[in-house]
C-alpha atoms as a PDB file:
ATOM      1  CA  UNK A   1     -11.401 -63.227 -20.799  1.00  0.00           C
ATOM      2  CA  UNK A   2     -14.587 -63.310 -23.042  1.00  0.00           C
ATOM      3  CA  UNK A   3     -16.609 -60.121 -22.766  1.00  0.00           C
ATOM      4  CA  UNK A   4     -14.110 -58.498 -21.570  1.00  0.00           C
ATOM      5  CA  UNK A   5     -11.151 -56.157 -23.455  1.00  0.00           C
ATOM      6  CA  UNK A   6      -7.965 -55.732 -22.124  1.00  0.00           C
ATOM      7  CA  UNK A   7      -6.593 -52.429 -20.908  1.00  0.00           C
ATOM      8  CA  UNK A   8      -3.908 -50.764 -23.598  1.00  0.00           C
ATOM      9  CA  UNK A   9      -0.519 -50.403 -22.473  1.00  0.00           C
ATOM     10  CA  UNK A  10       0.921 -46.854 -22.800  1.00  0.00           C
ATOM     11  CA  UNK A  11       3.235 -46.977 -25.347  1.00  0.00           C
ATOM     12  CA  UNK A  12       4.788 -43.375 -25.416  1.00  0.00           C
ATOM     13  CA  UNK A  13       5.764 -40.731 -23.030  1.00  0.00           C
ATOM     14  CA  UNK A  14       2.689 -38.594 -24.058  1.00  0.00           C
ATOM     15  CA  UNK A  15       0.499 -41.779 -22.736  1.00  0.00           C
ATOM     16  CA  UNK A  16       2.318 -42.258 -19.542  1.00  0.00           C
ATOM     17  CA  UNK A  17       2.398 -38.619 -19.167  1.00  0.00           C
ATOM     18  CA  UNK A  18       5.482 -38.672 -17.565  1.00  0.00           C
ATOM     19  CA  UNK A  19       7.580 -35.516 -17.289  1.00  0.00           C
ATOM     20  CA  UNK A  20      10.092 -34.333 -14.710  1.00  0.00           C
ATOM     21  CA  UNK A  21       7.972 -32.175 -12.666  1.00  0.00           C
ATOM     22  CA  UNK A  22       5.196 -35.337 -12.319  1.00  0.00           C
ATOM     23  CA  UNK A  23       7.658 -37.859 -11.122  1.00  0.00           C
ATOM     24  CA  UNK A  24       8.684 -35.611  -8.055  1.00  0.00           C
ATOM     25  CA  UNK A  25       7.490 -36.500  -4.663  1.00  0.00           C
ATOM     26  CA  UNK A  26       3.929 -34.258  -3.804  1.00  0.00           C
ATOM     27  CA  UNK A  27       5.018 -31.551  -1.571  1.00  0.00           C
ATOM     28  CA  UNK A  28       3.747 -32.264   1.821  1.00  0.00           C
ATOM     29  CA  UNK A  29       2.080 -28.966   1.833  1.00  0.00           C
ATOM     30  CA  UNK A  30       0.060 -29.286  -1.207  1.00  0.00           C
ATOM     31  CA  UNK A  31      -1.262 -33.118   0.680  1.00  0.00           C
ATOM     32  CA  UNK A  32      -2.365 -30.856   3.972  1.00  0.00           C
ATOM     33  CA  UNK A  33      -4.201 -29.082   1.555  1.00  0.00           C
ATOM     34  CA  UNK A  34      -6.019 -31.605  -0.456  1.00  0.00           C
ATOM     35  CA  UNK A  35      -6.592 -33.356   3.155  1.00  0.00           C
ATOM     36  CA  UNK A  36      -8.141 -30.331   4.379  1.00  0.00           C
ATOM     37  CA  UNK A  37     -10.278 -29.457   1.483  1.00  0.00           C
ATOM     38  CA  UNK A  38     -11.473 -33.072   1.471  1.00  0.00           C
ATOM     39  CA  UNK A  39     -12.695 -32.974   5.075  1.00  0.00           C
ATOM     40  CA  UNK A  40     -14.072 -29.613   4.761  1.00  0.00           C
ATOM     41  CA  UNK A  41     -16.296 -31.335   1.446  1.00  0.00           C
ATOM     42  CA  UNK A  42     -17.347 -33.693   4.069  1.00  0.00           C
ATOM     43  CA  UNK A  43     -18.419 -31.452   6.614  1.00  0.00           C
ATOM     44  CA  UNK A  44     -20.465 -29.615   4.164  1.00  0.00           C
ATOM     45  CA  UNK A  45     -22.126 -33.343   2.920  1.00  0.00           C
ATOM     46  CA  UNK A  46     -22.832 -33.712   6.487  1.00  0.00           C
ATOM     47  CA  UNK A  47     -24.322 -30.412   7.455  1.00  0.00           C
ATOM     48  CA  UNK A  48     -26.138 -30.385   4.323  1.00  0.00           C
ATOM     49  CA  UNK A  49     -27.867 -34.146   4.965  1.00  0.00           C
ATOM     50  CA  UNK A  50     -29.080 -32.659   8.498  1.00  0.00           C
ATOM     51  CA  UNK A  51     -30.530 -29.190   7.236  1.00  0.00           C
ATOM     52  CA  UNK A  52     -32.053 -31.434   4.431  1.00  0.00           C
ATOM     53  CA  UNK A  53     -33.545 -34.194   6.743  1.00  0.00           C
ATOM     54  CA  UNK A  54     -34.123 -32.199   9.926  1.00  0.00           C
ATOM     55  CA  UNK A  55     -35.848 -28.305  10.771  1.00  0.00           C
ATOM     56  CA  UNK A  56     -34.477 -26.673  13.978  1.00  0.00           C
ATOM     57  CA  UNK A  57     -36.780 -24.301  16.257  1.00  0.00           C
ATOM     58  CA  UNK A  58     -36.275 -22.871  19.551  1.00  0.00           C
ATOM     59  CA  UNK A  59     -33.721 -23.603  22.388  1.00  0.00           C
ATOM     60  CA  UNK A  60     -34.964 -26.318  25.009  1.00  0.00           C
ATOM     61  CA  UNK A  61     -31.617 -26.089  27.500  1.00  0.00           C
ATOM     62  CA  UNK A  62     -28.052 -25.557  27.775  1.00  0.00           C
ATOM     63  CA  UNK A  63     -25.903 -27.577  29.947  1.00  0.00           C
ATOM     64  CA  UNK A  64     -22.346 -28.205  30.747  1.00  0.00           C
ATOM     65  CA  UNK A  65     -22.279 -30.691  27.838  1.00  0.00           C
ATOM     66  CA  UNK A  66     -23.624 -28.781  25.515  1.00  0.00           C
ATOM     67  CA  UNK A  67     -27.096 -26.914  23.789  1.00  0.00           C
ATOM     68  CA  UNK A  68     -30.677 -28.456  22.928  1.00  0.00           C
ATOM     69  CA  UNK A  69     -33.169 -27.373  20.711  1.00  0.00           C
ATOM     70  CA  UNK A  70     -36.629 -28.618  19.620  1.00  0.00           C
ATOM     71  CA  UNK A  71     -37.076 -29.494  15.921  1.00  0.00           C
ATOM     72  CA  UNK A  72     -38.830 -31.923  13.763  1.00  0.00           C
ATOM     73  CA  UNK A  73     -38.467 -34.540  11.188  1.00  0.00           C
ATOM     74  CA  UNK A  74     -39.370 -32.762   7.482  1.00  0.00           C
ATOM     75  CA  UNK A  75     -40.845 -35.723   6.060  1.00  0.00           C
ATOM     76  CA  UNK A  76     -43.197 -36.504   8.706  1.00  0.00           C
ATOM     77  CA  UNK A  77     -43.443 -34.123  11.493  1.00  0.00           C
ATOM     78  CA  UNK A  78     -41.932 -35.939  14.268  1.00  0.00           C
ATOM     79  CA  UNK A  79     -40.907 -34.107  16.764  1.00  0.00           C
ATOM     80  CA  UNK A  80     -37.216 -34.457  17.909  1.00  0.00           C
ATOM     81  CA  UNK A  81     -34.605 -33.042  20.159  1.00  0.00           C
ATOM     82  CA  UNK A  82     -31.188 -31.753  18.373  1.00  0.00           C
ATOM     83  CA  UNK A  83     -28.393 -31.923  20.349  1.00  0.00           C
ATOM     84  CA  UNK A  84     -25.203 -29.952  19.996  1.00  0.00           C
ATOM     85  CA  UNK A  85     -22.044 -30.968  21.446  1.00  0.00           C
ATOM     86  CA  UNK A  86     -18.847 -29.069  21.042  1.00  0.00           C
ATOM     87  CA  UNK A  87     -15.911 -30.757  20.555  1.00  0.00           C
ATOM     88  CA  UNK A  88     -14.271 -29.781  23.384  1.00  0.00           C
ATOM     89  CA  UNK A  89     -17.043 -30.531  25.528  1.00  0.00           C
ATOM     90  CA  UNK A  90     -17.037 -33.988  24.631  1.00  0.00           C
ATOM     91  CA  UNK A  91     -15.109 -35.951  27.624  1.00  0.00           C
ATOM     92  CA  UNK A  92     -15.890 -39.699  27.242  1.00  0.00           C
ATOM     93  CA  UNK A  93     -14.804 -41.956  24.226  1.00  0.00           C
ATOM     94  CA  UNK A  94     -15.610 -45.107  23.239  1.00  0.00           C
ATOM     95  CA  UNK A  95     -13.468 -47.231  21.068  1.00  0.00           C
ATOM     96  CA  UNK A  96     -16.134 -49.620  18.680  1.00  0.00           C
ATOM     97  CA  UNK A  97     -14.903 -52.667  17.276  1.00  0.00           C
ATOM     98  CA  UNK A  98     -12.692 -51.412  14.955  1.00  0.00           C
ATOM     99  CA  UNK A  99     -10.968 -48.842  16.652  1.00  0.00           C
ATOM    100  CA  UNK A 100     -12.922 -46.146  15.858  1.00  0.00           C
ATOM    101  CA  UNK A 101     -13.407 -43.630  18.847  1.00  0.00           C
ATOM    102  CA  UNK A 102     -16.796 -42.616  18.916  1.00  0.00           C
ATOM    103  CA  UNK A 103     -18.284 -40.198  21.606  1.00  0.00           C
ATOM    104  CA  UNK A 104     -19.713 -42.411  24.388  1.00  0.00           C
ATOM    105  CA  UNK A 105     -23.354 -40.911  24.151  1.00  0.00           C
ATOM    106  CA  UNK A 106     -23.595 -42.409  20.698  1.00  0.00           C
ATOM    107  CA  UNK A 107     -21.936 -45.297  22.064  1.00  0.00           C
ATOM    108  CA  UNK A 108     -24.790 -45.964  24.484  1.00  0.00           C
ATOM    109  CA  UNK A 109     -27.802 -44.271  22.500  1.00  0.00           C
ATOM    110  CA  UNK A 110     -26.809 -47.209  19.511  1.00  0.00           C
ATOM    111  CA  UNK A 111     -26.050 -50.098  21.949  1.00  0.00           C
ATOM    112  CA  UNK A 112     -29.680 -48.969  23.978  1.00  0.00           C
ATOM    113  CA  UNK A 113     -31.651 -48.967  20.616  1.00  0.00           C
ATOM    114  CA  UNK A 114     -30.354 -52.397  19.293  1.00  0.00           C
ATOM    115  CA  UNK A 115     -31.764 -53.808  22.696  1.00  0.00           C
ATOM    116  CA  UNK A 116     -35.156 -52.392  22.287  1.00  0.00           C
ATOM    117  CA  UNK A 117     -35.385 -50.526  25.528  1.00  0.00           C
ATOM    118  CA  UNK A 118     -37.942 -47.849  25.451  1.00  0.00           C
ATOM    119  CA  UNK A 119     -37.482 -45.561  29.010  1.00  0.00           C
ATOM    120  CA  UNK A 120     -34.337 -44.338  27.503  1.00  0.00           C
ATOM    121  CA  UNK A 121     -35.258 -41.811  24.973  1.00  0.00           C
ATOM    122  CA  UNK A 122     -34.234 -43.152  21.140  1.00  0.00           C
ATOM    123  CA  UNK A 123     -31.474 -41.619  19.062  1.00  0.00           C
ATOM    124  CA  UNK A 124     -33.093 -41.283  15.153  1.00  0.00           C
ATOM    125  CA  UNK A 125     -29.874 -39.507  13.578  1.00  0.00           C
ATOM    126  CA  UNK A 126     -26.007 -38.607  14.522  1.00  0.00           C
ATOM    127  CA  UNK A 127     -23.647 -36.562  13.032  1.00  0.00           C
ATOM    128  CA  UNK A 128     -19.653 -36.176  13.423  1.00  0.00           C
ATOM    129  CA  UNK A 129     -18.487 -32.380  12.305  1.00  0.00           C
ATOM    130  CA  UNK A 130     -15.595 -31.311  12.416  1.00  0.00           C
ATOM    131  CA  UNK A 131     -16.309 -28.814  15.540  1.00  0.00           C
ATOM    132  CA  UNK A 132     -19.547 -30.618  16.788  1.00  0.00           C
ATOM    133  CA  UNK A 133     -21.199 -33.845  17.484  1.00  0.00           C
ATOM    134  CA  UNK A 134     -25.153 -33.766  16.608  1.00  0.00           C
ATOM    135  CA  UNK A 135     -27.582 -35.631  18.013  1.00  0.00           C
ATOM    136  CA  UNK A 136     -31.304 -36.493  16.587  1.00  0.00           C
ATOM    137  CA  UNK A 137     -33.283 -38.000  19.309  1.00  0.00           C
ATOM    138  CA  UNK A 138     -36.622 -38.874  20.133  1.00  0.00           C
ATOM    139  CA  UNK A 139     -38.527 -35.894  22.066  1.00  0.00           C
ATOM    140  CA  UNK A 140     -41.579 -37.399  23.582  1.00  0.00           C
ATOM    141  CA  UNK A 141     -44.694 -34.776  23.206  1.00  0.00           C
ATOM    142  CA  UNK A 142     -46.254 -33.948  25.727  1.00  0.00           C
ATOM    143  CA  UNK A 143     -43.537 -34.490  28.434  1.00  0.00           C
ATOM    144  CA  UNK A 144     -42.044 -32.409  31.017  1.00  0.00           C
ATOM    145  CA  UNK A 145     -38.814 -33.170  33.695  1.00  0.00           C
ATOM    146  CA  UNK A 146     -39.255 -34.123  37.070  1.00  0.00           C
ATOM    147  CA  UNK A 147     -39.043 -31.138  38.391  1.00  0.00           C
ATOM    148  CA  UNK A 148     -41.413 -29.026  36.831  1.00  0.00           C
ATOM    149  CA  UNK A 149     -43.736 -32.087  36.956  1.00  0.00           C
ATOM    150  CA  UNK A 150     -43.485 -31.825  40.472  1.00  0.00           C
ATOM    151  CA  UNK A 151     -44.038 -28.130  40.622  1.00  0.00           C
ATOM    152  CA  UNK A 152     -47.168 -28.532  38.145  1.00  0.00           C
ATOM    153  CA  UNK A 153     -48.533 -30.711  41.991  1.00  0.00           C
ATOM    154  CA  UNK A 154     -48.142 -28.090  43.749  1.00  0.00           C
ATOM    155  CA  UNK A 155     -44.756 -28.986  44.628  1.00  0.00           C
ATOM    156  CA  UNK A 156     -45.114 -32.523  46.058  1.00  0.00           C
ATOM    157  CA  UNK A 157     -46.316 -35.986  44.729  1.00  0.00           C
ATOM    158  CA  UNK A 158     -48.867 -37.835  46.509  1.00  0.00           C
ATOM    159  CA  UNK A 159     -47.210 -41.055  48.044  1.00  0.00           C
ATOM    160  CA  UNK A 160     -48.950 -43.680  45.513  1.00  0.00           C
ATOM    161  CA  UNK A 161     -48.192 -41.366  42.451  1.00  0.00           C
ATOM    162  CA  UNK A 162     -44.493 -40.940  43.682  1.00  0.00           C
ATOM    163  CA  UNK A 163     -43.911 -45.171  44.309  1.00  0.00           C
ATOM    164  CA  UNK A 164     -44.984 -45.048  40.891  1.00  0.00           C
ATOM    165  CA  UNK A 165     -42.969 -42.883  39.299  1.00  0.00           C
ATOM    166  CA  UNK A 166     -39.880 -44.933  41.226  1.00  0.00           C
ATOM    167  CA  UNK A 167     -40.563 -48.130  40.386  1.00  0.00           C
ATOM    168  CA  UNK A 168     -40.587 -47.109  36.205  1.00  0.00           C
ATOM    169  CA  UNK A 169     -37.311 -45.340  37.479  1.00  0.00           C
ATOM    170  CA  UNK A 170     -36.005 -47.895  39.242  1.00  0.00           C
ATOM    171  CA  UNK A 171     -37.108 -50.316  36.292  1.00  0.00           C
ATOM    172  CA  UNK A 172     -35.132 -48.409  33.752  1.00  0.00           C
ATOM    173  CA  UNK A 173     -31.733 -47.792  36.068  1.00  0.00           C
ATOM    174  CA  UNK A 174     -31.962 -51.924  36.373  1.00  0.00           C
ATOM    175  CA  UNK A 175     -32.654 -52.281  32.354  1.00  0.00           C
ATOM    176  CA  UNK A 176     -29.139 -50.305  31.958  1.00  0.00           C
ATOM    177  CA  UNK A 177     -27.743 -52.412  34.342  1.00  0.00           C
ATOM    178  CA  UNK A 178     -28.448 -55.367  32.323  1.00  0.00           C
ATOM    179  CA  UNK A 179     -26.510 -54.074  29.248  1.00  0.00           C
ATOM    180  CA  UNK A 180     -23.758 -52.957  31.580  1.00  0.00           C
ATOM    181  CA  UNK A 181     -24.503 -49.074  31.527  1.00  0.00           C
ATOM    182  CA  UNK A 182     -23.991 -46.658  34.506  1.00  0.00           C
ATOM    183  CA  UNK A 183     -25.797 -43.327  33.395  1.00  0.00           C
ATOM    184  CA  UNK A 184     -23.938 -41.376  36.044  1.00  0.00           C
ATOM    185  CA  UNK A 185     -26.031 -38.201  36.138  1.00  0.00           C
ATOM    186  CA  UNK A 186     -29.552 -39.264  37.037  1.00  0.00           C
ATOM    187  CA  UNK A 187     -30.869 -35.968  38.258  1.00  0.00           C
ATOM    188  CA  UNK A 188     -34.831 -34.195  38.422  1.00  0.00           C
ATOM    189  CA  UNK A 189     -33.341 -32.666  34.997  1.00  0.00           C
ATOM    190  CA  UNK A 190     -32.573 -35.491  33.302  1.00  0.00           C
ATOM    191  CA  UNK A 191     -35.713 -37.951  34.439  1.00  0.00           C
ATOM    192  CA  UNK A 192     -38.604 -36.913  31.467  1.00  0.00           C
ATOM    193  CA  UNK A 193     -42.331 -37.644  32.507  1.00  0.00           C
ATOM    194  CA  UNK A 194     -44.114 -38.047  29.383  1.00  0.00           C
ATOM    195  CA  UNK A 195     -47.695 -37.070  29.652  1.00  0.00           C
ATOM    196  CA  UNK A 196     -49.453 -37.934  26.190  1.00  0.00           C
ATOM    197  CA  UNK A 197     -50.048 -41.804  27.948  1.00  0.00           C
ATOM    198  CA  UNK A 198     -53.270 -43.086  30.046  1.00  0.00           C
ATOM    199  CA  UNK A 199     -50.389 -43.740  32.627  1.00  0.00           C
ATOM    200  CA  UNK A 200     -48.145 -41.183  32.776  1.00  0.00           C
ATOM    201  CA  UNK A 201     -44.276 -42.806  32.697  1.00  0.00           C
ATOM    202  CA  UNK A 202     -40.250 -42.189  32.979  1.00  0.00           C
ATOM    203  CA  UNK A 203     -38.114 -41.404  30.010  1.00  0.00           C
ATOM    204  CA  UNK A 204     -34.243 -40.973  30.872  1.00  0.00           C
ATOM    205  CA  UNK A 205     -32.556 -38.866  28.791  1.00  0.00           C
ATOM    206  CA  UNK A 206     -28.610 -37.169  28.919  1.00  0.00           C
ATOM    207  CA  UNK A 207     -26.683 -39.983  28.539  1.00  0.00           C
ATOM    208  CA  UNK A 208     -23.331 -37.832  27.996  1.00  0.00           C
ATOM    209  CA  UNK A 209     -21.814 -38.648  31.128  1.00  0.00           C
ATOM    210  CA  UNK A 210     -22.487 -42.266  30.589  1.00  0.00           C
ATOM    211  CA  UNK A 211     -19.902 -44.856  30.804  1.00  0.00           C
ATOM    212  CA  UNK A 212     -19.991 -49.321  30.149  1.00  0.00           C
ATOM    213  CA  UNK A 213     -18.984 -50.889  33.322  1.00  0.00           C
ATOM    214  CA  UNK A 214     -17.815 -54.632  34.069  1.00  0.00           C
ATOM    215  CA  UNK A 215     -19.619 -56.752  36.891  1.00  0.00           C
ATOM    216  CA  UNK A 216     -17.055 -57.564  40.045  1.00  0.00           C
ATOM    217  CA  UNK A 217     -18.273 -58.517  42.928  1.00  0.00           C
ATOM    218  CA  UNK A 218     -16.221 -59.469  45.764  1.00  0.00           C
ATOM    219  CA  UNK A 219     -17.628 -62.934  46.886  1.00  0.00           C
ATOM    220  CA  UNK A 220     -19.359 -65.586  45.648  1.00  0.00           C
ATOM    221  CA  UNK A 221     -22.618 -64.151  44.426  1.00  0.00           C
ATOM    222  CA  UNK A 222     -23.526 -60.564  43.300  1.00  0.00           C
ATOM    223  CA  UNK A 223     -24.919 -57.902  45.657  1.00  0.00           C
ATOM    224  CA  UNK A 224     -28.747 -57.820  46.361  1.00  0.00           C
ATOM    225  CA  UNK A 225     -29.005 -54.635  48.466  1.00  0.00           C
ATOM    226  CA  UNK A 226     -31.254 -52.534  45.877  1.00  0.00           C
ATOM    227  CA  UNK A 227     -32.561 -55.400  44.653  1.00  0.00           C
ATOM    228  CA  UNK A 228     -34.504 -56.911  47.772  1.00  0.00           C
ATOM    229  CA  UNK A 229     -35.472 -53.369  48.770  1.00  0.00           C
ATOM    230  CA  UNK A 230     -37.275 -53.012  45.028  1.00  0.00           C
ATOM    231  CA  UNK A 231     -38.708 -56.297  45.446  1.00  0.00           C
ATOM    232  CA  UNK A 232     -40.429 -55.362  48.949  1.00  0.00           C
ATOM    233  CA  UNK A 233     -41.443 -51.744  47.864  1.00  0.00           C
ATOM    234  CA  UNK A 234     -43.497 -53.965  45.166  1.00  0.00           C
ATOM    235  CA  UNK A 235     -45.530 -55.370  47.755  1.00  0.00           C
ATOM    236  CA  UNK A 236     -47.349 -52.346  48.671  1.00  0.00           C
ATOM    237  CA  UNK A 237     -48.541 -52.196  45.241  1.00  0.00           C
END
């Protein structure tokens, strides 16, 4: 083993430091503590790499899933929305390769940004605490929901500008379906209309309720109900 010397065997008690007390099995109180102090160290790294990387501002909404604020990236300004999602509050699970459970809006948010999709809005950042999930995601400036969009028309959308708005909808809904995603909770709340474009377009966002599906149809060939009915409202285009 050239370069290299080998390790000296301990040749007396004092260099084995051996005594009674050490050779005794560790209490099992003393490794709940060590356990505990090592995930609380964690939790601290983690907390500490968010506060360093991100600045949180004012509240955007609350739902039954949990709270979102507006904030931005320090090093460049970008804007972003931080999620917070107790653990409690955090009902689906997804089990990754490996058998890690991982919360299933992660789950989706990582699976939709590998596939390049852009309606969906992006997740930057995430971050497992021990009593919260955290979510960094893309917040699209200037954008509004649906439903204030809506109200900012004086409550109504004139037919052309509302086939419009469906069709990106509709487009995105069958993008998810392509990666096998069901967002479950497709609501005026959850359906962005970002503003800051020459055309103004759909960004889906809230993808807690989210789950991966399996295709089963019952016959020989899948169903085509949605599908031929988007195909003809594209005609009057």
């Amino acid at each position: 083993m050239d370069g290299l010397s080998p390790a000296r065997a301990p040749s007396s008690q004092q260099d084995l430091n051996i005594n009674s007390e050490s050779c005794e099995e560790p209490e099992e109180d003393s490794l709940m503590d060590e356990n505990r102090d090592n995930a609380t160290d964690d939790e601290f790294e983690l907390s500490a790499l968010f506060e360093d990387k991100y600045k949180q501002e004012k509240q955007l909404g609350e739902g039954g899933c949990g709270s979102v604020f507006a904030g931005y990236r320090k090093a460049d300004h970008l804007p972003v929305a931080i999620k917070h999602v107790p653990k409690d509050k955090q009902f689906c699970k997804q089990t990754d390769e490996i058998g890690n459970q991982l919360s299933v809006e992660v789950a989706m948010m990582s699976k939709l940004r590998s596939a390049g999709h852009s309606a969906p809005v992006s997740m930057l950042d995430w971050y497992d605490l021990d009593e919260e999930l955290i979510l960094v995601l893309e917040r699209p400036v200037p954008a509004v929901d649906l439903y204030e969009y809506i109200e900012a028309n004086r409550g109504s959308l004139q037919e052309e500008e509302a086939m419009t708005r469906l069709k990106q909808l509709l487009d995105a809904t069958i993008k998810l379906q392509e990666e096998h995603i069901f967002h479950r909770d497709i609501k005026v709340e959850n359906i962005l209309i970002e503003t800051g474009t020459d055309v103004p377009r759909v960004r889906l966002i809230d993808f807690g309720l989210s789950c991966f599906f399996k295709k089963r149809y019952h016959g020989s060939s899948p169903p085509r109900v949605v599908q031929s009915w988007y195909l003809q409202s594209l005609k009057t285009f």
